[in-house]
C-alpha atoms as a PDB file:
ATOM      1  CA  UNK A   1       8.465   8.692  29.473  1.00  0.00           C
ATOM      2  CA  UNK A   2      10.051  10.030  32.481  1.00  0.00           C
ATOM      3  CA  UNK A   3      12.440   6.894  32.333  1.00  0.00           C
ATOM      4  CA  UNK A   4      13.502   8.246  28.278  1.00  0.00           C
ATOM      5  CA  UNK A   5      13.807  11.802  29.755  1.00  0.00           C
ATOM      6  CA  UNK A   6      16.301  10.942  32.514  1.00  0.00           C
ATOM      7  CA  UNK A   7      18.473   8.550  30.699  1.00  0.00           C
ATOM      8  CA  UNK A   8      18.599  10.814  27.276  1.00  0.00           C
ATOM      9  CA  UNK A   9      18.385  14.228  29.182  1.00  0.00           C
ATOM     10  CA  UNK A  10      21.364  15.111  26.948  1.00  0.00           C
ATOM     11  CA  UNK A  11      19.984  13.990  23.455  1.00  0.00           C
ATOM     12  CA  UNK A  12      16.753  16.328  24.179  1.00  0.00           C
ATOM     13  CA  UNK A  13      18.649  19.244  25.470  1.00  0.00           C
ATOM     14  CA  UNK A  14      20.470  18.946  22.187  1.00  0.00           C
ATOM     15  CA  UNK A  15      17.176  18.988  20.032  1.00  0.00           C
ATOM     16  CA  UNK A  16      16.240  21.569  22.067  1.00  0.00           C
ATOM     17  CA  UNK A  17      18.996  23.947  21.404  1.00  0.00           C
ATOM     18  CA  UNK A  18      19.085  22.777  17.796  1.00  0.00           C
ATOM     19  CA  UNK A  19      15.789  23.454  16.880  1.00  0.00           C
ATOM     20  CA  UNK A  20      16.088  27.009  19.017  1.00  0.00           C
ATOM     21  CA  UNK A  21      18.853  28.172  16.855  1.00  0.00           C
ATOM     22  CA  UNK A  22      16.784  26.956  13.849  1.00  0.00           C
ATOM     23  CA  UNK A  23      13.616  28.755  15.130  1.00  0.00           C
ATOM     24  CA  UNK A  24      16.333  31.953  15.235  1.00  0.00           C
ATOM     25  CA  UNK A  25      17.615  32.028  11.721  1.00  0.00           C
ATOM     26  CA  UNK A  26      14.469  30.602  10.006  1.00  0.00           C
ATOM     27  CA  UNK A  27      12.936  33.481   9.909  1.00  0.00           C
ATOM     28  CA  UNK A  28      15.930  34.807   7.915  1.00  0.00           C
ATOM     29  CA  UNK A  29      15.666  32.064   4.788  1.00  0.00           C
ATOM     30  CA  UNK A  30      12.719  32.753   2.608  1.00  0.00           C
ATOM     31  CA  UNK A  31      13.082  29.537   0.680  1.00  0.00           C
ATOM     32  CA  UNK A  32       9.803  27.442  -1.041  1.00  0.00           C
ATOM     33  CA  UNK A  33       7.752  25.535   1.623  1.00  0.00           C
ATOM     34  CA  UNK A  34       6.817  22.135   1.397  1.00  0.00           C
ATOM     35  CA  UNK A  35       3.869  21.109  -1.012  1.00  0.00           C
ATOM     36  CA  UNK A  36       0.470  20.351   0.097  1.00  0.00           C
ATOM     37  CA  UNK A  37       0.585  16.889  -0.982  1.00  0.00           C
ATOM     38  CA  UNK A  38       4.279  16.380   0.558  1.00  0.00           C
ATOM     39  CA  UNK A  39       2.636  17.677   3.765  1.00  0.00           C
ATOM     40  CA  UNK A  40      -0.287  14.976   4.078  1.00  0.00           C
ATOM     41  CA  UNK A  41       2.373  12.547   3.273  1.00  0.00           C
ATOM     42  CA  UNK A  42       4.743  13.778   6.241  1.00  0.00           C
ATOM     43  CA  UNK A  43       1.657  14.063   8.398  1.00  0.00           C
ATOM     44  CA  UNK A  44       0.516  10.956   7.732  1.00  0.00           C
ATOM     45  CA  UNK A  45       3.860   9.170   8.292  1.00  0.00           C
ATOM     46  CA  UNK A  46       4.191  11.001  11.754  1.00  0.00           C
ATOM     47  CA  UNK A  47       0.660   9.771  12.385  1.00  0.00           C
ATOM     48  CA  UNK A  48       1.704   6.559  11.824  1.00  0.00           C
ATOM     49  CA  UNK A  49       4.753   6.375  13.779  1.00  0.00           C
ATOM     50  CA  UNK A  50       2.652   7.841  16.546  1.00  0.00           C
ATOM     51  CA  UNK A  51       0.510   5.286  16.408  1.00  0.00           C
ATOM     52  CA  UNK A  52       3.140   2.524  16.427  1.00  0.00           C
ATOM     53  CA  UNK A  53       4.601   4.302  19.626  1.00  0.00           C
ATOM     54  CA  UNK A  54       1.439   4.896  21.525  1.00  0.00           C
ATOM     55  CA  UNK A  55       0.045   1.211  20.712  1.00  0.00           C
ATOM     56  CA  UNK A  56       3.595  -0.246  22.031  1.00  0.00           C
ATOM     57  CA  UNK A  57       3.432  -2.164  18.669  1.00  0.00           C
ATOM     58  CA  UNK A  58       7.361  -1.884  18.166  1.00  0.00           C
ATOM     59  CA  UNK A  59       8.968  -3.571  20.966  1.00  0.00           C
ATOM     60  CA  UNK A  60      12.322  -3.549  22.412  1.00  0.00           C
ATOM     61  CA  UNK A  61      15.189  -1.609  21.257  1.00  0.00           C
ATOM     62  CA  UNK A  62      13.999  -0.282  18.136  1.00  0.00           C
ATOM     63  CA  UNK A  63      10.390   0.858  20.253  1.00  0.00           C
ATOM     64  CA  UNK A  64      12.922   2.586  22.469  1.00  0.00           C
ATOM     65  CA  UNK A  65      14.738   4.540  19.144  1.00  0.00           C
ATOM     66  CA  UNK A  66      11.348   5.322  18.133  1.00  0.00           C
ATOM     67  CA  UNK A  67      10.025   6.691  21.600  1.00  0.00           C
ATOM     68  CA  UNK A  68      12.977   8.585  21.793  1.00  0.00           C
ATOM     69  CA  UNK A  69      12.693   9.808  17.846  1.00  0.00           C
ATOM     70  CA  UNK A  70       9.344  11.048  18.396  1.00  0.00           C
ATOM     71  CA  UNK A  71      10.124  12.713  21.532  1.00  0.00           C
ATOM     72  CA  UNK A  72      13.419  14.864  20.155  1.00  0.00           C
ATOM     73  CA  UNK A  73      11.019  15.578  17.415  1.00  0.00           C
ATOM     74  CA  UNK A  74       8.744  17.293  19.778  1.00  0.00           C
ATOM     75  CA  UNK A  75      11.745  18.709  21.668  1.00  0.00           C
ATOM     76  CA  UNK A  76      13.011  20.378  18.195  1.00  0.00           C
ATOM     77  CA  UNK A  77      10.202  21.959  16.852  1.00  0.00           C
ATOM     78  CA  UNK A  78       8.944  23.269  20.166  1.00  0.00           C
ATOM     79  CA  UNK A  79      12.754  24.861  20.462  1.00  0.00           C
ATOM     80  CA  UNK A  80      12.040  26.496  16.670  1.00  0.00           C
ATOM     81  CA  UNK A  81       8.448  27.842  17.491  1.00  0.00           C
ATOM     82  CA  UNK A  82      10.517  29.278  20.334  1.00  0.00           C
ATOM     83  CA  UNK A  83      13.453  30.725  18.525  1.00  0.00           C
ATOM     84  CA  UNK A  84      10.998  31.905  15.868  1.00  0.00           C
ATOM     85  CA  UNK A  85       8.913  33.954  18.694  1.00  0.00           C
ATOM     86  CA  UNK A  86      11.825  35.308  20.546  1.00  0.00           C
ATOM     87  CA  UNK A  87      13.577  36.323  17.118  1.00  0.00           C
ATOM     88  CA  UNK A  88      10.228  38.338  16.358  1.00  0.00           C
ATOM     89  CA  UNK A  89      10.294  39.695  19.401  1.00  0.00           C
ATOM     90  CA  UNK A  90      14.178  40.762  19.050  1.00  0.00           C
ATOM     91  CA  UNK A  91      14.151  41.567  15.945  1.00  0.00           C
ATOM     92  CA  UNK A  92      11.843  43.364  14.556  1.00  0.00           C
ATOM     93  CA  UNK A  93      10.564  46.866  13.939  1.00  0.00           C
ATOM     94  CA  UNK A  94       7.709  47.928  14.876  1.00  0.00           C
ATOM     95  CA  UNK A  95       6.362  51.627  13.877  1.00  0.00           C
ATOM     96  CA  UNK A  96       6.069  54.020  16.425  1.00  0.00           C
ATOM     97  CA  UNK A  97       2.362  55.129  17.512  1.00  0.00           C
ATOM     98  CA  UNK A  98       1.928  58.774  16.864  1.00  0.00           C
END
């Protein structure tokens, strides 16, 4: 892991400050989430490819896309759960105590 880090510093950095400015304007949209069967699927097919990547079932250069797929992934959304938080914190309006 610390080998993927150093060589694709750049690549996470980037999910990073992708999924931080996603995190910041999400908050705006108030679109339709994601169904609950749609979500076991997604969760399932993460949990797969999780499993592929912690078994070291997929070798070689596609084990190394998939390494480094799951680990922008994680990058991202723990930039958006960031940019969500400090947008909330920004943001909003809170009443003042009387």
């Amino acid at each position: 892991m610390v080998t993927l880090a150093t060589f694709s510093w750049s690549w996470l950095l980037g999910a990073a400050v992708l999924g931080f400015g996603m995190g910041w304007i999400a908050v705006v949209h108030r679109g339709r989430g994601v169904t609950k069967t749609a979500a076991i699927w997604l969760g399932a097919g993460a949990a797969l490819l999780l499993a592929l990547a912690l078994a070291k079932l997929v070798p070689g250069r596609f084990g190394y896309w998939l390494d480094l797929g799951l680990a922008m992934l994680t990058v991202y959304l723990a930039g958006c759960a960031v940019g969500s938080w400090l947008r909330h914190l920004v943001v909003s309006r809170h009443s003042p105590v009387t």
